[in-house]
N, C-alpha and C. Protein backbone atom coordinates (compact mmCIF):
# COMPACT_ATOMS: atom_id res chain seq x y z
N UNK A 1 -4.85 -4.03 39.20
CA UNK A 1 -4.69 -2.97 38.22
C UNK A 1 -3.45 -3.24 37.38
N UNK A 2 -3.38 -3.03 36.46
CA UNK A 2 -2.43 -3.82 35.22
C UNK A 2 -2.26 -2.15 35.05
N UNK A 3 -0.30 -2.40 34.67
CA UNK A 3 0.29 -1.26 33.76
C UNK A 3 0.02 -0.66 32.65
N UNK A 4 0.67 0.34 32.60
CA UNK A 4 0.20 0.94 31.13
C UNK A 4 1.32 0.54 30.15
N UNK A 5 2.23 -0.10 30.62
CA UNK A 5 3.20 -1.37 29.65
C UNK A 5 2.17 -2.23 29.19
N UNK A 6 1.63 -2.97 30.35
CA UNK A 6 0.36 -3.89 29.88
C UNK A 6 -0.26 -3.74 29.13
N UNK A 7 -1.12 -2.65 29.59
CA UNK A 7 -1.90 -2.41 28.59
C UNK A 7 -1.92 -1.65 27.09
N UNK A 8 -0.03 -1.20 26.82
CA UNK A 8 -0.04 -1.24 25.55
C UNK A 8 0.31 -1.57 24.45
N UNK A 9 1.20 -2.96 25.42
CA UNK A 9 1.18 -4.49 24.71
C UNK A 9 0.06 -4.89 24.48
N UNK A 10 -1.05 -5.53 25.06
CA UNK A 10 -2.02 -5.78 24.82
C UNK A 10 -3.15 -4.63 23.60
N UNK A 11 -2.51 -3.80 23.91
CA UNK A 11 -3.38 -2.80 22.69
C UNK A 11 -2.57 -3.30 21.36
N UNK A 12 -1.01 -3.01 21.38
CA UNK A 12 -0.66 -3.69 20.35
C UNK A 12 -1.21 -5.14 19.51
N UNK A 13 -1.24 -6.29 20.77
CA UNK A 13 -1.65 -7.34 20.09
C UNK A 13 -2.99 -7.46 19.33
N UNK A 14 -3.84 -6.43 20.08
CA UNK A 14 -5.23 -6.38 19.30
C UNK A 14 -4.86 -5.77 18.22
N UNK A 15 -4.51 -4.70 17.65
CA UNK A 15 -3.96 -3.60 16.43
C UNK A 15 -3.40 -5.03 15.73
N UNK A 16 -2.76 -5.75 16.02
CA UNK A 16 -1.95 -6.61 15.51
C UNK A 16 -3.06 -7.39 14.65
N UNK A 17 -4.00 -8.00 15.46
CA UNK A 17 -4.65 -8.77 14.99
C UNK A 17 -5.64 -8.70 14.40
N UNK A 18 -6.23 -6.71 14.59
CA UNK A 18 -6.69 -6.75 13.12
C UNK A 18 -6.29 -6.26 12.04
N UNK A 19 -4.91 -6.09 11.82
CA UNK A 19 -4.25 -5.89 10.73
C UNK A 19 -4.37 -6.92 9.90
N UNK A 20 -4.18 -8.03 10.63
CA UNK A 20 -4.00 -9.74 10.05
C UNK A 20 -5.13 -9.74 9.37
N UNK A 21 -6.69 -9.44 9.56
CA UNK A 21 -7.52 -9.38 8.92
C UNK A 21 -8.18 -8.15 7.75
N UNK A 22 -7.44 -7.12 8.43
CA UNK A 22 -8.38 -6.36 7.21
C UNK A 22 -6.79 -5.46 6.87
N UNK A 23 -6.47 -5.70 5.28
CA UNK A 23 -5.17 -4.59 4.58
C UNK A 23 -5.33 -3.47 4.94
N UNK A 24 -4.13 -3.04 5.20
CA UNK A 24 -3.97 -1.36 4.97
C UNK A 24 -4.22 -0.88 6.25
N UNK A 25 -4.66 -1.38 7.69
CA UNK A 25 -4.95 -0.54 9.00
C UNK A 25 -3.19 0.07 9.15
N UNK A 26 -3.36 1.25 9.30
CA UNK A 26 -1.88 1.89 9.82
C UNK A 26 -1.64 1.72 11.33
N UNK A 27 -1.16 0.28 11.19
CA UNK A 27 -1.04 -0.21 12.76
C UNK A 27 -0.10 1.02 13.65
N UNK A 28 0.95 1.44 13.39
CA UNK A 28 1.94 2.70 14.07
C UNK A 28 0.96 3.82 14.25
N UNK A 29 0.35 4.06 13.35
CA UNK A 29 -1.07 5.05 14.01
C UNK A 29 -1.67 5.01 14.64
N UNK A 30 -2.51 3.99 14.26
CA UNK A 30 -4.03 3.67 15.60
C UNK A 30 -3.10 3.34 16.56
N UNK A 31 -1.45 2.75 16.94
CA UNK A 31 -1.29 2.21 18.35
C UNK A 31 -0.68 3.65 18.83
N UNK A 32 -0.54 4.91 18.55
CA UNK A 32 -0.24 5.90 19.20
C UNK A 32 -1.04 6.62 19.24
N UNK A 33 -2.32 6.77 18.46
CA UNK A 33 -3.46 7.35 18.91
C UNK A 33 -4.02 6.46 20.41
N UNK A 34 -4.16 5.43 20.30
CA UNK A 34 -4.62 4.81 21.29
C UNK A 34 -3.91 4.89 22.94
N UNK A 35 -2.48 4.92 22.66
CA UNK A 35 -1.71 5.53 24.00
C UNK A 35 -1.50 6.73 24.31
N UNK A 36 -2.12 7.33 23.74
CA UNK A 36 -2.39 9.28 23.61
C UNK A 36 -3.47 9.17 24.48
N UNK A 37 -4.50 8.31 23.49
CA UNK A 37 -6.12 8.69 24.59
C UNK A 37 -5.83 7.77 26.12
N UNK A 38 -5.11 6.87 26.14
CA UNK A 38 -5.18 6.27 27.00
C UNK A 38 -4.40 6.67 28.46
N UNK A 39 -2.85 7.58 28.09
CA UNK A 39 -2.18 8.16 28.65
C UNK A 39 -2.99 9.50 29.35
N UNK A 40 -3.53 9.93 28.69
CA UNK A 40 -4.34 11.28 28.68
C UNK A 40 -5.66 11.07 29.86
N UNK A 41 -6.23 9.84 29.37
CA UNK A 41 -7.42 9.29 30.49
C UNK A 41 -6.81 8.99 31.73
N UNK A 42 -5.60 8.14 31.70
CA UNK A 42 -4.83 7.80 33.20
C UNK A 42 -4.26 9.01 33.96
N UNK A 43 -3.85 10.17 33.10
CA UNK A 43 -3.58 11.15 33.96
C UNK A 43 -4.21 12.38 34.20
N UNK A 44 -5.57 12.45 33.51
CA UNK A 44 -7.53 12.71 34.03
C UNK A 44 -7.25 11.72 35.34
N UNK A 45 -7.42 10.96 35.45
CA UNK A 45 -7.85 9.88 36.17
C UNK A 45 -6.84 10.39 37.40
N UNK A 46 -5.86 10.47 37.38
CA UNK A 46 -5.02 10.84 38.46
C UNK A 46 -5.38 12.40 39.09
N UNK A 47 -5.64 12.95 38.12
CA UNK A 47 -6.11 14.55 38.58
C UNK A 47 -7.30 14.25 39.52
N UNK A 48 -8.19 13.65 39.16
CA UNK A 48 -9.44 13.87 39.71
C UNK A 48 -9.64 13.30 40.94
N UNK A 49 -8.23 12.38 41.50
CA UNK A 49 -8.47 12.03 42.68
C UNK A 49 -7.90 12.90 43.61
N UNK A 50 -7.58 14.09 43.27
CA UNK A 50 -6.69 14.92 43.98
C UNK A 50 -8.13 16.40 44.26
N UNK A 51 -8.46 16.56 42.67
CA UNK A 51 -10.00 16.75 42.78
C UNK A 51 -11.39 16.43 43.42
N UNK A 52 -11.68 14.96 43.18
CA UNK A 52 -12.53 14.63 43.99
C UNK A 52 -13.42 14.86 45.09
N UNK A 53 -11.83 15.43 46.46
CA UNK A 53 -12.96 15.48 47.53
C UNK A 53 -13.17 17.10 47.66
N UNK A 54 -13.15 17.76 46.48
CA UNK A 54 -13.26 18.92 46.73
C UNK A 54 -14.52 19.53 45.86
N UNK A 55 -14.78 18.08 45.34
CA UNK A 55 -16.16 18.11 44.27
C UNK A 55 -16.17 18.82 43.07
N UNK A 56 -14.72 18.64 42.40
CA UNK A 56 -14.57 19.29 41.42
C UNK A 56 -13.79 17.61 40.28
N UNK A 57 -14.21 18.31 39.28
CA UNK A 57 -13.70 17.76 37.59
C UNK A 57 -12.50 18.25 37.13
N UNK A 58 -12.00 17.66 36.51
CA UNK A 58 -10.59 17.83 35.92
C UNK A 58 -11.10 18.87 34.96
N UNK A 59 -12.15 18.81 34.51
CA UNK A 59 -12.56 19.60 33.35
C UNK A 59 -12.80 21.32 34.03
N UNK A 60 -13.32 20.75 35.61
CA UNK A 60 -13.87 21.87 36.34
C UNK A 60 -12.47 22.96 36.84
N UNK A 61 -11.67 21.97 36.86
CA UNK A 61 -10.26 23.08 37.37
C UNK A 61 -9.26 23.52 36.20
N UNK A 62 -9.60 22.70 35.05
CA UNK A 62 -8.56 22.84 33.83
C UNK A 62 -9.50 25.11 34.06
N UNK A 63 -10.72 24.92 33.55
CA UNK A 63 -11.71 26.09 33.51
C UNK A 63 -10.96 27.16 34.72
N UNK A 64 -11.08 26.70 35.75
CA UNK A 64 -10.56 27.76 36.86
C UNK A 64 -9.05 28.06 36.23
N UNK A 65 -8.12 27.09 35.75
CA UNK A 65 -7.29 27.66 35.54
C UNK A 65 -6.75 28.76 34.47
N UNK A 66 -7.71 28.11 33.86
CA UNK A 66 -7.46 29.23 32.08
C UNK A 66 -8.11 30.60 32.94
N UNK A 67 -8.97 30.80 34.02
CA UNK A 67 -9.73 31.82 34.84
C UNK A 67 -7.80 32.07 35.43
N UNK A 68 -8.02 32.10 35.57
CA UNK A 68 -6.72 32.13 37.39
C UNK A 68 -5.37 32.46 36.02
N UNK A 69 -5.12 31.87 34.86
CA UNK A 69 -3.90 32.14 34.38
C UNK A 69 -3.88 33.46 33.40
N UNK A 70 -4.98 33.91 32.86
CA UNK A 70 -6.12 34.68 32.28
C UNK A 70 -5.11 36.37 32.68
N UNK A 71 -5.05 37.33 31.54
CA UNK A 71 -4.55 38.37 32.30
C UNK A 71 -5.21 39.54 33.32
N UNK A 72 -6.92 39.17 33.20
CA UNK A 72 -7.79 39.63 34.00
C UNK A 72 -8.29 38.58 34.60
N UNK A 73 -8.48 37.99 35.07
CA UNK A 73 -9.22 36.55 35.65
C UNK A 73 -10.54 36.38 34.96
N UNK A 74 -10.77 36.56 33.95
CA UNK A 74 -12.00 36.60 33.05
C UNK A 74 -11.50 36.02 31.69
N UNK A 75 -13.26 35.57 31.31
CA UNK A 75 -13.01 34.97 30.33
C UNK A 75 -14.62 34.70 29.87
N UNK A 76 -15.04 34.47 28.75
CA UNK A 76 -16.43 34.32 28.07
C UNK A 76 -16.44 32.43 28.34
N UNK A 77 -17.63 31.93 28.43
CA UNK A 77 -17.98 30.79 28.66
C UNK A 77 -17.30 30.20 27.32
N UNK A 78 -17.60 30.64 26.17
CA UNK A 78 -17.46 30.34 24.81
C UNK A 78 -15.54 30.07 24.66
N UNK A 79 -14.97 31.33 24.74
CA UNK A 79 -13.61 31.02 25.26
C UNK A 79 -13.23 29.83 25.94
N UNK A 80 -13.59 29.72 26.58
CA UNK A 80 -13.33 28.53 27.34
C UNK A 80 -13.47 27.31 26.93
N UNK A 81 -14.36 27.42 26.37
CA UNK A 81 -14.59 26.12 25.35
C UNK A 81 -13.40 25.72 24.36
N UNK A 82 -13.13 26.68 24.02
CA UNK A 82 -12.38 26.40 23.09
C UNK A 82 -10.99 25.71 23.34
N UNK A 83 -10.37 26.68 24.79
CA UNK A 83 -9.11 26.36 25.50
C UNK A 83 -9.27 24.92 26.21
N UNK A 84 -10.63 24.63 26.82
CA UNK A 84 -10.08 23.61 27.51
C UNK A 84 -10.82 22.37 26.64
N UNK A 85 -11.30 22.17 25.32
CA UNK A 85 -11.60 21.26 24.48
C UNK A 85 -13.57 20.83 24.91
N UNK A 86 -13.97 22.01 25.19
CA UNK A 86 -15.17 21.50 25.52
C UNK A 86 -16.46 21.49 24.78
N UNK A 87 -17.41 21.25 25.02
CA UNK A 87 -18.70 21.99 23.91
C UNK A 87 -19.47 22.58 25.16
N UNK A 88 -20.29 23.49 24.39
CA UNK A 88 -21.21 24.54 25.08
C UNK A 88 -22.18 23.66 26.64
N UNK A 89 -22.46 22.88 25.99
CA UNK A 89 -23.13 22.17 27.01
C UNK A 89 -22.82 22.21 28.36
N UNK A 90 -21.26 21.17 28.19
CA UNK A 90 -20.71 20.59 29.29
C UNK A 90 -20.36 22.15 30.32
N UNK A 91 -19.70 23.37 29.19
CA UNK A 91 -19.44 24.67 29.77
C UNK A 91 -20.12 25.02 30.72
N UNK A 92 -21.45 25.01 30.48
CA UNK A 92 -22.77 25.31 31.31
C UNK A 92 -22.11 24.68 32.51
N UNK A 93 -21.75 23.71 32.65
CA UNK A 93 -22.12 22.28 34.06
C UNK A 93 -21.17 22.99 34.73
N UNK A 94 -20.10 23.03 34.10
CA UNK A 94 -18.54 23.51 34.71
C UNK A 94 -19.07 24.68 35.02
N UNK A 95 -19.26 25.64 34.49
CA UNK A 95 -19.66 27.27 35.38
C UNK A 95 -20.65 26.85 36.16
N UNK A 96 -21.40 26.05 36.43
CA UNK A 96 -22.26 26.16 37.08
C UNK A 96 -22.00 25.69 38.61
N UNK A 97 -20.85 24.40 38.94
CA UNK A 97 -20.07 23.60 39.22
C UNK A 97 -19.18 24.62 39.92
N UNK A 98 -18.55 25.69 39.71
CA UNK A 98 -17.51 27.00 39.42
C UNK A 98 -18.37 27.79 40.78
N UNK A 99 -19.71 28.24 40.00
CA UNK A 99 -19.84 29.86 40.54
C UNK A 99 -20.85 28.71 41.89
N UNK A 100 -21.29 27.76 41.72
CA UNK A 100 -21.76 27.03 43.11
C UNK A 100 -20.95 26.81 44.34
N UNK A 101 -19.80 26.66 43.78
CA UNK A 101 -18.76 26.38 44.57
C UNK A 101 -17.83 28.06 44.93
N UNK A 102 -18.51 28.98 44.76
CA UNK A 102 -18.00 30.58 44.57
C UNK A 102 -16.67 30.67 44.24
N UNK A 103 -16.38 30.02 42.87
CA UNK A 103 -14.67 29.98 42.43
C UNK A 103 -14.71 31.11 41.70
N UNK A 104 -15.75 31.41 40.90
CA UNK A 104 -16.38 31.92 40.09
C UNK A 104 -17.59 32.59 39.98
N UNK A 105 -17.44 34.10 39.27
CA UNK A 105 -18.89 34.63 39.29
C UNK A 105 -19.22 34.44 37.86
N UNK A 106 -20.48 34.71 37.76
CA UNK A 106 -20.97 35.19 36.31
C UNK A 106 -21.81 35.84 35.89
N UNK A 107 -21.22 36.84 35.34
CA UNK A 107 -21.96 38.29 35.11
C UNK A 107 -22.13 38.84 33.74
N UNK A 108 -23.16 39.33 32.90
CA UNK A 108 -23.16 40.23 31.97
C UNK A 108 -21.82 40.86 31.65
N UNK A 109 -21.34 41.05 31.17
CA UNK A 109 -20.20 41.93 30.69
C UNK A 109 -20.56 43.02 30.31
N UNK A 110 -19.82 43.93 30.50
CA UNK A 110 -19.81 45.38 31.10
C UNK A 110 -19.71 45.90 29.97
N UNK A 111 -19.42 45.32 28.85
CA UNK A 111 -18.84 46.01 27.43
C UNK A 111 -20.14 45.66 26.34
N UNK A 112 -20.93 44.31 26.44
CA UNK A 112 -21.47 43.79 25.64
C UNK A 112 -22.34 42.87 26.46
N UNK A 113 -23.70 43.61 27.02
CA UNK A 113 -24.54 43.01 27.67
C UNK A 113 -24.98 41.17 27.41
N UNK A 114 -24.46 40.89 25.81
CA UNK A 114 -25.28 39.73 25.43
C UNK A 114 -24.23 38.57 25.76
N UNK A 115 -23.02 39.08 26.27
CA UNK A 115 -22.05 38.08 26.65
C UNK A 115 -21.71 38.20 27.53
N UNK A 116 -21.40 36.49 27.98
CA UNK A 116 -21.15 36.18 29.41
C UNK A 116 -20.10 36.36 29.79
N UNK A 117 -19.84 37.00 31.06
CA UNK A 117 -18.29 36.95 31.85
C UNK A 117 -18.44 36.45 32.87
N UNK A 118 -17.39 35.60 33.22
CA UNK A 118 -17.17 35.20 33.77
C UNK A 118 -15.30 35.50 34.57
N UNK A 119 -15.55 35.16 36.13
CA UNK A 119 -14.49 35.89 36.92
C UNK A 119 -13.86 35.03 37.67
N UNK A 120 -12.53 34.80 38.20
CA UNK A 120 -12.53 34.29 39.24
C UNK A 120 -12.34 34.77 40.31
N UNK A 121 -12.77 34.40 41.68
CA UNK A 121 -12.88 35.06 42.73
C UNK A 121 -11.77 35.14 43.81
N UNK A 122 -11.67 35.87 44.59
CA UNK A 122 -10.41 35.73 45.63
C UNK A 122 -10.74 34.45 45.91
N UNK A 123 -11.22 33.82 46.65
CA UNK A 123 -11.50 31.96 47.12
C UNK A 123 -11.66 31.15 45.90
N UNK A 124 -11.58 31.27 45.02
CA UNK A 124 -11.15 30.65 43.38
C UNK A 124 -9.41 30.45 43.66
N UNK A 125 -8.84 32.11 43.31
CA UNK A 125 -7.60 32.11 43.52
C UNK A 125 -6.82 31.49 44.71
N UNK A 126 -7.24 31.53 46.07
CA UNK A 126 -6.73 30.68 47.26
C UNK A 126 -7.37 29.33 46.94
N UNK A 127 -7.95 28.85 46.20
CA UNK A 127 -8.42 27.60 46.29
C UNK A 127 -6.95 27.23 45.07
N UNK A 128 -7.02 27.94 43.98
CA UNK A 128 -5.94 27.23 43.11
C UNK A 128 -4.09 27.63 43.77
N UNK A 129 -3.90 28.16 44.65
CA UNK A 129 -2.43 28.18 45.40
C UNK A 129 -2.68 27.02 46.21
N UNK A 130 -3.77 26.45 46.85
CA UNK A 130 -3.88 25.63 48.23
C UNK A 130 -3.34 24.21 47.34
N UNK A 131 -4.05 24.04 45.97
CA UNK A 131 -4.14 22.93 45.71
C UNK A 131 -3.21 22.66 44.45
N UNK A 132 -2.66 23.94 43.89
CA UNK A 132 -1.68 23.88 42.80
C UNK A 132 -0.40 22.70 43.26
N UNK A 133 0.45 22.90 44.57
CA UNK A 133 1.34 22.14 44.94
C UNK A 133 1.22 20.39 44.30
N UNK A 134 -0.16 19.70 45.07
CA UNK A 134 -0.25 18.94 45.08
C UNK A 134 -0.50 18.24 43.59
N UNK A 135 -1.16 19.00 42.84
CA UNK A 135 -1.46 19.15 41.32
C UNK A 135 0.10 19.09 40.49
N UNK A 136 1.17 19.76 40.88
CA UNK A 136 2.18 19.53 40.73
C UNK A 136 3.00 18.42 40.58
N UNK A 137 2.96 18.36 41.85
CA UNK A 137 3.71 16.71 42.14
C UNK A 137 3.17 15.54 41.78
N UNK A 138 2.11 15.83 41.37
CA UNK A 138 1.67 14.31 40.89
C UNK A 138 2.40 14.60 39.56
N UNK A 139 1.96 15.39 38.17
CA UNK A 139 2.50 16.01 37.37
C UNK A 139 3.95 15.38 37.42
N UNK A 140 5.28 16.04 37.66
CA UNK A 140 6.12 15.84 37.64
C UNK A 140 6.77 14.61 37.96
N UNK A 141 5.72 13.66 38.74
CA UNK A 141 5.49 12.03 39.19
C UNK A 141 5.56 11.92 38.01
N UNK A 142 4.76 12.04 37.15
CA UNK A 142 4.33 10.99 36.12
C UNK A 142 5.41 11.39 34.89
N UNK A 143 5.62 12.33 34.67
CA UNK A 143 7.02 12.90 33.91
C UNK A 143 8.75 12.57 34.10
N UNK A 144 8.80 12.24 35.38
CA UNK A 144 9.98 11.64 35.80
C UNK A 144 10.69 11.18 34.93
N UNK A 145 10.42 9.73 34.64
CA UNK A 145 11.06 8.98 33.73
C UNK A 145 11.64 9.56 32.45
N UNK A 146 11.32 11.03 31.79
CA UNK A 146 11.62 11.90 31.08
C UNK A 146 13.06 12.81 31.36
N UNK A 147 13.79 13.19 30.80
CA UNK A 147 14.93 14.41 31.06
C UNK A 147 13.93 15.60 29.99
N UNK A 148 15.20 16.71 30.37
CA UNK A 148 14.57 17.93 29.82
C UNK A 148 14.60 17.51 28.22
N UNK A 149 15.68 17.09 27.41
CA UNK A 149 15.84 16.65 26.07
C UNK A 149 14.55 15.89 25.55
N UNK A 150 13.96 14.87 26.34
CA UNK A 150 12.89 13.80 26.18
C UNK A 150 11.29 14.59 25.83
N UNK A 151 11.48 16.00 27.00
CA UNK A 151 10.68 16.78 27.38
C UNK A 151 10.16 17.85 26.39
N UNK A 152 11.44 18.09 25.56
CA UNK A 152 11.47 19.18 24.66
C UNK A 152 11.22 18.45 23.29
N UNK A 153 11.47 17.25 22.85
CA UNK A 153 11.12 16.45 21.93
C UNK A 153 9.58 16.17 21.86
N UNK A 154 9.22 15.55 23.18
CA UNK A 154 7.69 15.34 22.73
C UNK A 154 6.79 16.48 22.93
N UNK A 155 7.33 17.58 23.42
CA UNK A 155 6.52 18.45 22.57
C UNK A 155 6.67 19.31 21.76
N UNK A 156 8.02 18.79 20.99
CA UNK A 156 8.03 19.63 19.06
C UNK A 156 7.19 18.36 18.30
N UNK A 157 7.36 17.36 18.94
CA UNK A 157 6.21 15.78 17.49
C UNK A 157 4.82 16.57 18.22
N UNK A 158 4.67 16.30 19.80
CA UNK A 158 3.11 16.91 19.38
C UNK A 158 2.12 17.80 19.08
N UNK A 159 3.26 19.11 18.71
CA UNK A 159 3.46 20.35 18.18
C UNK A 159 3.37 20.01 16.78
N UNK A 160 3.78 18.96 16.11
CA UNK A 160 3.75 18.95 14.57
C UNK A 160 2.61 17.95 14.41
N UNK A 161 2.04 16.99 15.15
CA UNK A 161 1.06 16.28 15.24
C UNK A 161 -0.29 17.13 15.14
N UNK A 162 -0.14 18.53 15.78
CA UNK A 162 -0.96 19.19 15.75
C UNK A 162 -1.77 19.72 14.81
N UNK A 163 0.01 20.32 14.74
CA UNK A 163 -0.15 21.25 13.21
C UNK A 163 -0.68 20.01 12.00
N UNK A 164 -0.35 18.65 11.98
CA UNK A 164 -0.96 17.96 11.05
C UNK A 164 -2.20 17.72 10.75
N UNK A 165 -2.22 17.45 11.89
CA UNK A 165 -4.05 17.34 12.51
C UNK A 165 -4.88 18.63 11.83
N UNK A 166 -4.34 19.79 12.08
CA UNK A 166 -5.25 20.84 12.26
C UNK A 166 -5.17 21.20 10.26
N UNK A 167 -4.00 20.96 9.49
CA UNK A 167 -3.91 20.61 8.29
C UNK A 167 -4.88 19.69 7.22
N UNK A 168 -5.48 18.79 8.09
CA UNK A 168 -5.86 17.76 7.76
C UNK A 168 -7.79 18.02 7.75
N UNK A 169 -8.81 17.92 6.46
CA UNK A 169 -9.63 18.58 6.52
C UNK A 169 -10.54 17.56 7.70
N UNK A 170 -11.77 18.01 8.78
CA UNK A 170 -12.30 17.24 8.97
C UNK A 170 -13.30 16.18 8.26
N UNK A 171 -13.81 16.76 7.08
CA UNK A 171 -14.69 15.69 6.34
C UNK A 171 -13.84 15.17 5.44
N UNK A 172 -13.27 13.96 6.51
CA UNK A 172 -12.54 13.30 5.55
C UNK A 172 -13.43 12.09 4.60
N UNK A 173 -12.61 12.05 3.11
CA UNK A 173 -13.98 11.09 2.49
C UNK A 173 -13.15 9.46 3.33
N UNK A 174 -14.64 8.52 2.38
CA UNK A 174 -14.28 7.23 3.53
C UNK A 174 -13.78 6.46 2.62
């Protein structure tokens, strides 16, 4: 298994080399988009082994948590989508994934029969204290190498990265 130094030297040298061929690629861009998605996948990747034997998705506990951090433990399927970056589809799998595993119920809503609520359950909530610790420490593993100054910086750039992003129309012309 090769570093993520490695591998973002090696991402560099590719960026590199097709700059050499085609003008104008914004090499400083694509190589921090690329260690964004790549940073982001390695520490998915680290969640889910902590996940795993409990037969849950990174996607499946990000959901419990927006449930569990929630000021009622509820939340619309659709909501959720939005918070934890998902589409309707995958939502389905994850509640389904959720209320199989009784983390989660899902019920009609009491206010507006045509929308879904969704709850989390006392064994939802003891499931996210049992396993929050460990969820932690990996977390703060991988942050280490950071001080609080380092901490508070990268997230005012990816706070303004955001805001750029979200500035920026999606149909962009080509």
């Amino acid at each position: 298994m090769q570093s993520l130094s490695s591998d973002f030297a090696a991402m560099q040298a590719g960026i590199d080399r097709v700059a050499a061929r085609i003008a104008g690629v914004p090499v400083a861009d694509v190589l921090l988009l690329r260690m964004i998605k790549h940073l982001g996948t390695t520490m998915t990747a680290r969640m889910e082994r902590v996940l795993q034997p409990h037969g849950l998705a990174e996607t499946d506990f990000s959901a419990l948590m927006q449930l569990f951090s929630s000021a009622d433990g509820s939340a619309s399927p659709g909501e959720l989508c939005g918070l934890i970056a998902q589409r309707p589809t995958n939502m389905t799998r994850i509640t389904d994934a959720l209320v199989r595993k009784r983390l989660v119920t899902r019920r009609p809503d009491s206010a507006d029969r045509r929308r879904v609520a969704l709850r989390i359950t006392p064994a939802g909530v003891r499931f996210v204290h049992s396993l929050l610790p460990e969820m932690i420490a990996g977390l703060e593993a991988g942050f280490a190498g950071l001080g609080a100054g380092d901490k508070r910086q990268l997230d005012r750039l990816l706070r303004r990265l955001a805001a750029s992003i979200d500035a920026t129309p999606q149909d962009t012309p080509r």
